[in-house]
Protein backbone atom coordinates (compact mmCIF):
# COMPACT_ATOMS: atom_id res chain seq x y z
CA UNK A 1 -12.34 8.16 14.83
CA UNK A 2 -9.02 6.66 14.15
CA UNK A 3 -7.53 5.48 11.23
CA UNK A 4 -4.46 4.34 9.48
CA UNK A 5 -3.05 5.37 6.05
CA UNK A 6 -1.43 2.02 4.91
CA UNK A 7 0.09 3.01 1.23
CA UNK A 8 0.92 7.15 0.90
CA UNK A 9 3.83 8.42 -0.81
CA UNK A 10 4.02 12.28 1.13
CA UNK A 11 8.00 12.18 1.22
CA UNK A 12 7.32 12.67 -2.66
CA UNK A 13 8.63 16.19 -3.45
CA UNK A 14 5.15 17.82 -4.18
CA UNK A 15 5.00 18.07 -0.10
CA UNK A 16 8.36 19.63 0.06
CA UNK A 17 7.06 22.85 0.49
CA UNK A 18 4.40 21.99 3.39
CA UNK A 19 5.05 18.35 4.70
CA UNK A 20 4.49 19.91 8.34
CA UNK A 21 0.81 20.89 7.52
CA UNK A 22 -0.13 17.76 5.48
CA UNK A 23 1.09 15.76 8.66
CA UNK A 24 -0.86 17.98 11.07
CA UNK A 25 -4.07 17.90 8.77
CA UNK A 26 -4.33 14.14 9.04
CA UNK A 27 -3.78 14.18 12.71
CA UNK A 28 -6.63 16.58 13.04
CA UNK A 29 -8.83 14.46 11.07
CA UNK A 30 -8.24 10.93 12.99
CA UNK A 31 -5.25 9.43 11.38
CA UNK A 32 -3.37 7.78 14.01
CA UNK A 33 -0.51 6.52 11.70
CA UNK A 34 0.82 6.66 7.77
CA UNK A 35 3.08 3.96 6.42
CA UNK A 36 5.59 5.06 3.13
CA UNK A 37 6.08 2.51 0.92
CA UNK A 38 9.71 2.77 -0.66
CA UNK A 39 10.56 2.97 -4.62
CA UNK A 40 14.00 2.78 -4.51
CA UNK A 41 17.57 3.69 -3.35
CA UNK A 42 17.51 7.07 -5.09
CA UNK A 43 14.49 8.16 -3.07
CA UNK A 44 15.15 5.93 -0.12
CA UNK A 45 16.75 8.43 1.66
CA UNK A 46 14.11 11.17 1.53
CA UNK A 47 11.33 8.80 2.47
CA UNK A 48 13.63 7.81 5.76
CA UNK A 49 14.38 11.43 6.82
CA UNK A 50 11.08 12.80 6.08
CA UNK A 51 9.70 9.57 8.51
CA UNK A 52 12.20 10.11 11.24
CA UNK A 53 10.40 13.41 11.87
CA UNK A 54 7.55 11.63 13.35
CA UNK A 55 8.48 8.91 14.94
CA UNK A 56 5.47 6.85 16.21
CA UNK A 57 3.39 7.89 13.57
CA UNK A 58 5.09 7.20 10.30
CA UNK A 59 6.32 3.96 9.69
CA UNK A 60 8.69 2.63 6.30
CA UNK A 61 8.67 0.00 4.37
CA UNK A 62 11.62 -1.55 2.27
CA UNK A 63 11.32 -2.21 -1.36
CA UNK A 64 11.95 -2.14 -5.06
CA UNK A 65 9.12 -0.47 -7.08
CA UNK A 66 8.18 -2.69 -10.45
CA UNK A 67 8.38 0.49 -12.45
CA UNK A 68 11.85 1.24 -10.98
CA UNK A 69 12.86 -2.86 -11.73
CA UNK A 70 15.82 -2.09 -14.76
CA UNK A 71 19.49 -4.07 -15.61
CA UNK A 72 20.00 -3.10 -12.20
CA UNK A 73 17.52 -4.57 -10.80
CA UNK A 74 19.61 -7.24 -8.31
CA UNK A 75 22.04 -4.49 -7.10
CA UNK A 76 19.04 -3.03 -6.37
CA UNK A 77 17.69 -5.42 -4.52
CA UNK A 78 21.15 -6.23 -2.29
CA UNK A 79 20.19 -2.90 -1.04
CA UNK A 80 16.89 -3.95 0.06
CA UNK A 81 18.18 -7.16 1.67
CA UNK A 82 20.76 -4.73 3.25
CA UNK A 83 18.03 -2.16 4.96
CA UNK A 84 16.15 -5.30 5.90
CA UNK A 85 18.78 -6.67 7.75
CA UNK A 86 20.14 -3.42 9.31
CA UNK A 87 16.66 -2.03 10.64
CA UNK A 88 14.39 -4.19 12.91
CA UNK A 89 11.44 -1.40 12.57
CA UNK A 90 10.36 -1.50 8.99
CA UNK A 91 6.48 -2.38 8.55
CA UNK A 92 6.93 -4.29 5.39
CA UNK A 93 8.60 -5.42 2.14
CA UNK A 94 6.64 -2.81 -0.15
CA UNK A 95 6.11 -1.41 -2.62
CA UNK A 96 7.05 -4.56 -4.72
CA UNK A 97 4.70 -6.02 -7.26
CA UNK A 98 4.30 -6.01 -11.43
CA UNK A 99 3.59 -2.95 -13.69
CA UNK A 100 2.48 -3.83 -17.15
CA UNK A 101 0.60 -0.26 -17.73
CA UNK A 102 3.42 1.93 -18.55
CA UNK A 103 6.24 -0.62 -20.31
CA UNK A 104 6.56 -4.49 -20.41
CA UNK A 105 9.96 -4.14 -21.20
CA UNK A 106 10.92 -5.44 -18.32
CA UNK A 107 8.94 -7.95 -17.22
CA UNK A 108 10.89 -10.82 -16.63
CA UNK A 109 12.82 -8.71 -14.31
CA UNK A 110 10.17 -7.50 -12.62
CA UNK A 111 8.85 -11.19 -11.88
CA UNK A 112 11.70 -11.97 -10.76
CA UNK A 113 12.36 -9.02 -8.58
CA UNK A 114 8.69 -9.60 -7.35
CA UNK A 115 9.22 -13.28 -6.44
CA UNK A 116 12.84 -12.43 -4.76
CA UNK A 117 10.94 -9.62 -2.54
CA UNK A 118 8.59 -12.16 -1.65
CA UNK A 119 10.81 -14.87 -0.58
CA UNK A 120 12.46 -11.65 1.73
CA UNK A 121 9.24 -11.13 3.51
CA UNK A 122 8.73 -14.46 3.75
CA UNK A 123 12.34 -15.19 5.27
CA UNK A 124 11.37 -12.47 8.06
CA UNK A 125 8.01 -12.96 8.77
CA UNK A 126 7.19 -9.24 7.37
CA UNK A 127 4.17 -8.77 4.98
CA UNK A 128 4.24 -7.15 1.69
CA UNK A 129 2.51 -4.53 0.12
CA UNK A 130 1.83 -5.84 -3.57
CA UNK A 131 1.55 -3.08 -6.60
CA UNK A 132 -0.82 -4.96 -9.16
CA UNK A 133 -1.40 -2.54 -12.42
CA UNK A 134 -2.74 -3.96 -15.58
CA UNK A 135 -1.04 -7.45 -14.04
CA UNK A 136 -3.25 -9.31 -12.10
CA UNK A 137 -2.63 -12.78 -13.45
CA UNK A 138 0.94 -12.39 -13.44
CA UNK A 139 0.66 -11.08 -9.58
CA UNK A 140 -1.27 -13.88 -8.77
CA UNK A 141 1.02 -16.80 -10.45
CA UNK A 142 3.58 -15.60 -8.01
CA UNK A 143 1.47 -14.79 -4.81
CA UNK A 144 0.20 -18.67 -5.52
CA UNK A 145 3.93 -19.94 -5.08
CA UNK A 146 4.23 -18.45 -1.71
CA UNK A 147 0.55 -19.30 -0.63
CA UNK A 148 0.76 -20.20 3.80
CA UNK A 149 4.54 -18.30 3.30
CA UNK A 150 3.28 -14.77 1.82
CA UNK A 151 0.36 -11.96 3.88
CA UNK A 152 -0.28 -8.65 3.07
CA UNK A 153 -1.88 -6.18 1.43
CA UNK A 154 -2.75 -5.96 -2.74
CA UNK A 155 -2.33 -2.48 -2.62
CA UNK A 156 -5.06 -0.04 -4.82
CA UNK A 157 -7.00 -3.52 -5.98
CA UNK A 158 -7.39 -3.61 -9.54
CA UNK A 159 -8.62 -7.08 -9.89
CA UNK A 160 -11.90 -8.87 -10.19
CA UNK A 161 -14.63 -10.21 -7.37
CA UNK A 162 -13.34 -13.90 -8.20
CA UNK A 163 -9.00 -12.28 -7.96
CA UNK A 164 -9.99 -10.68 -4.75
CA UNK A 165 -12.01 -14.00 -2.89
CA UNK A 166 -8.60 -15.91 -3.66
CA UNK A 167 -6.25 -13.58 -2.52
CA UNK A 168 -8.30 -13.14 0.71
CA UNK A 169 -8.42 -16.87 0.98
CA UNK A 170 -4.04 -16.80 0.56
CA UNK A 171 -4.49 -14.23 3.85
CA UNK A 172 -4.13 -10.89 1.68
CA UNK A 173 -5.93 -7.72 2.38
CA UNK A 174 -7.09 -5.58 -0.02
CA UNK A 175 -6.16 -2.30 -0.25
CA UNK A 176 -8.53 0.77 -0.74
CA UNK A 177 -8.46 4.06 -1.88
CA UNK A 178 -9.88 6.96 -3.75
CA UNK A 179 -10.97 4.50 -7.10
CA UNK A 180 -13.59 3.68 -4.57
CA UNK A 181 -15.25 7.14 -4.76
CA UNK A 182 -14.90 7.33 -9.00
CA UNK A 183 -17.59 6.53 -11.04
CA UNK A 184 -17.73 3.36 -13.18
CA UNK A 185 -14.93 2.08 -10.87
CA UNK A 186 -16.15 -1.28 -10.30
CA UNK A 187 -14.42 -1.03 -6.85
CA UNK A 188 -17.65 -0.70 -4.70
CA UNK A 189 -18.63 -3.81 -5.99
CA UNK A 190 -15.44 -5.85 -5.13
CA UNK A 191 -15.58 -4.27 -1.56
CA UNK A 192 -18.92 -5.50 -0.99
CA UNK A 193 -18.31 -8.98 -2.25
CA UNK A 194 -14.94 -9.04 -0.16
CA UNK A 195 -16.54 -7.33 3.44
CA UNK A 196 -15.35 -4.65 5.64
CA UNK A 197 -12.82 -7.87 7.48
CA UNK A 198 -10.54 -7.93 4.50
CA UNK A 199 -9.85 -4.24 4.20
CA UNK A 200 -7.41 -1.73 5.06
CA UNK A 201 -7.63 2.06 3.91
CA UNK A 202 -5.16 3.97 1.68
CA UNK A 203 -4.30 7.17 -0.06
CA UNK A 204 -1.23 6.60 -2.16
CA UNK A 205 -0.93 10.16 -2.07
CA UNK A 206 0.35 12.16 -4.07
CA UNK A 207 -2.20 10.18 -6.66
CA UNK A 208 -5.87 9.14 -6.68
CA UNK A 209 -6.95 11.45 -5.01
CA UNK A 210 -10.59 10.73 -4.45
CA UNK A 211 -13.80 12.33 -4.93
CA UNK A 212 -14.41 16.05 -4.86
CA UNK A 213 -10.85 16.35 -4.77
CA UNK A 214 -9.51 14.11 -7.46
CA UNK A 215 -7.58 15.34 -10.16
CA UNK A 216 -5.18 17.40 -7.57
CA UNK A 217 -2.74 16.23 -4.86
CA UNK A 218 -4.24 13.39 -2.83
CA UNK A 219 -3.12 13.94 1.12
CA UNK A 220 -3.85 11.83 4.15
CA UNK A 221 -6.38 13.80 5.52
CA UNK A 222 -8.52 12.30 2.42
CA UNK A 223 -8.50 9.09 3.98
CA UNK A 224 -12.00 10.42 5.85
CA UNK A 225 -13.46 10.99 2.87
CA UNK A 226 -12.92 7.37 1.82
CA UNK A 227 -13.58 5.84 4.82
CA UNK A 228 -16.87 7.91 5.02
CA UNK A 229 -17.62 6.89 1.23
CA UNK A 230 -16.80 3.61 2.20
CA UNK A 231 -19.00 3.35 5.45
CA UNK A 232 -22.06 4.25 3.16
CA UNK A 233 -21.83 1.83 0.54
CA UNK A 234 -21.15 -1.24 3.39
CA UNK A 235 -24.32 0.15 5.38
CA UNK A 236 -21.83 0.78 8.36
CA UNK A 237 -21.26 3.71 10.75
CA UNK A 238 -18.03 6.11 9.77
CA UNK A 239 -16.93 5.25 13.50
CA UNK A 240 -17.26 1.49 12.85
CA UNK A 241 -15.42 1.44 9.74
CA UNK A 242 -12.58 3.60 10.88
CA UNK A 243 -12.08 0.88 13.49
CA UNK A 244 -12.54 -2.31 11.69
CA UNK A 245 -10.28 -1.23 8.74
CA UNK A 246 -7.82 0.27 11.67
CA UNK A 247 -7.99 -3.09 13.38
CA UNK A 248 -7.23 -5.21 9.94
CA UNK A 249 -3.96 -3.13 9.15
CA UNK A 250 -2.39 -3.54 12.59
CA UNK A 251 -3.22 -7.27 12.50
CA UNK A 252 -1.30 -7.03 8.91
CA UNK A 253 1.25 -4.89 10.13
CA UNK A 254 2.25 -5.93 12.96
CA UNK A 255 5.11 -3.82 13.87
CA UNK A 256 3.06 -0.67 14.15
């Protein structure tokens, strides 16, 4: 079985202590490659080193975070444009999107930031990876804009079966992750409304971890456990759904 880890977050400093073993533990249970999304320039660095100790099998993105989008946000974002332009091997303009959970203090900058990040991708012919909490509308008054320019992946779906049909009709995967295994989640049923084709598998690890293991430190190796969850609830084979989400995420990102 082989699968890929498209959104996980292990350069984060709770795997400072055994980033060696979390690597070899999703090797030994079929992942074939991890992508890190980026958050910004203060962490940029970490999530670069930590990759270039496994080259061929971790793969960066380039991105400003929404919850990270301050003042700042367009010096920020010169630094993007900057790592874009100065490395031809980056997967994807991620982790860029709209968080309304935490603050909405900033949300004109953040739809801003969002729409400049998209118009980045778009320039480059990269996809995205889109960060959608408690702002689905908003996310999807800007994804509309760039419909036929913007592809990619709505990472950890939070939006509803009618949300996810457009969005996979604008050539966006969904994203999915340990939600899928909590109860009350709703996120079985938008999988089987959107089928196994629009998929792609994620941890976002350190977080969501899913079920028995949620409430501590998510890790790649999970991603069995939700593909296996998901494979039951589709009525397909573990093997087949390891290969047709495997299949979607190198079709969305292509430089893998």
């Amino acid at each position: 079985m082989q699968l890929i880890d498209t959104h996980t977050h292990i350069y984060h400093e709770d795997f400072d202590e055994d980033f060696d073993e979390v690597v070899q533990r999703a090797k030994d249970t079929g992942v074939e490659a991890i992508l890190f999304p980026d958050i910004d320039s203060r962490t940029r660095d970490s999530m670069k080193q930590k990759a270039a100790l496994y080259p061929g099998f971790i793969y960066t993105m380039r991105g400003l975070h929404p919850s990270d989008v301050k003042e700042n946000f367009k010096e920020e974002l010169d630094l993007v444009e900057k790592e874009l332009n100065s490395h031809n091997d980056v997967v994807a303009v991620g982790e860029i999107g709209i968080d309304l959970y935490w603050d909405q203090t900033y949300i004109k900058e953040q739809k801003e930031a969002f729409a400049m990040q998209l118009e980045m991708a778009a320039q480059r012919n990269l996809p995205v990876s889109i960060h959608q909490r408690n702002s689905m509308p908003e996310v999807m008054d800007i994804i509309r804009i760039y419909k036929g320019r913007a592809r990619g992946v709505l990472h950890c779906f939070s939006g509803n079966v009618a949300e996810a049909k457009e969005a996979i009709d604008m050539g966006f995967m969904l994203g999915i992750g340990g939600v899928l295994t909590f109860k009350n989640s709703g996120v079985i049923d938008i999988a089987q409304h959107s089928g196994i084709q629009n998929l792609v598998l994620e941890t976002d690890a350190p977080y969501l971890a899913p079920t028995p293991h949620r409430g501590r430190r998510n890790e790649p190796a999970y991603l069995e456990l939700i593909c296996d969850f998901l494979a039951n609830v589709m009525g397909e084979s573990p093997e087949d759904t390891a290969a047709i989400t495997t299949a979607n995420a190198k079709r969305v990102f292509q430089n893998i």
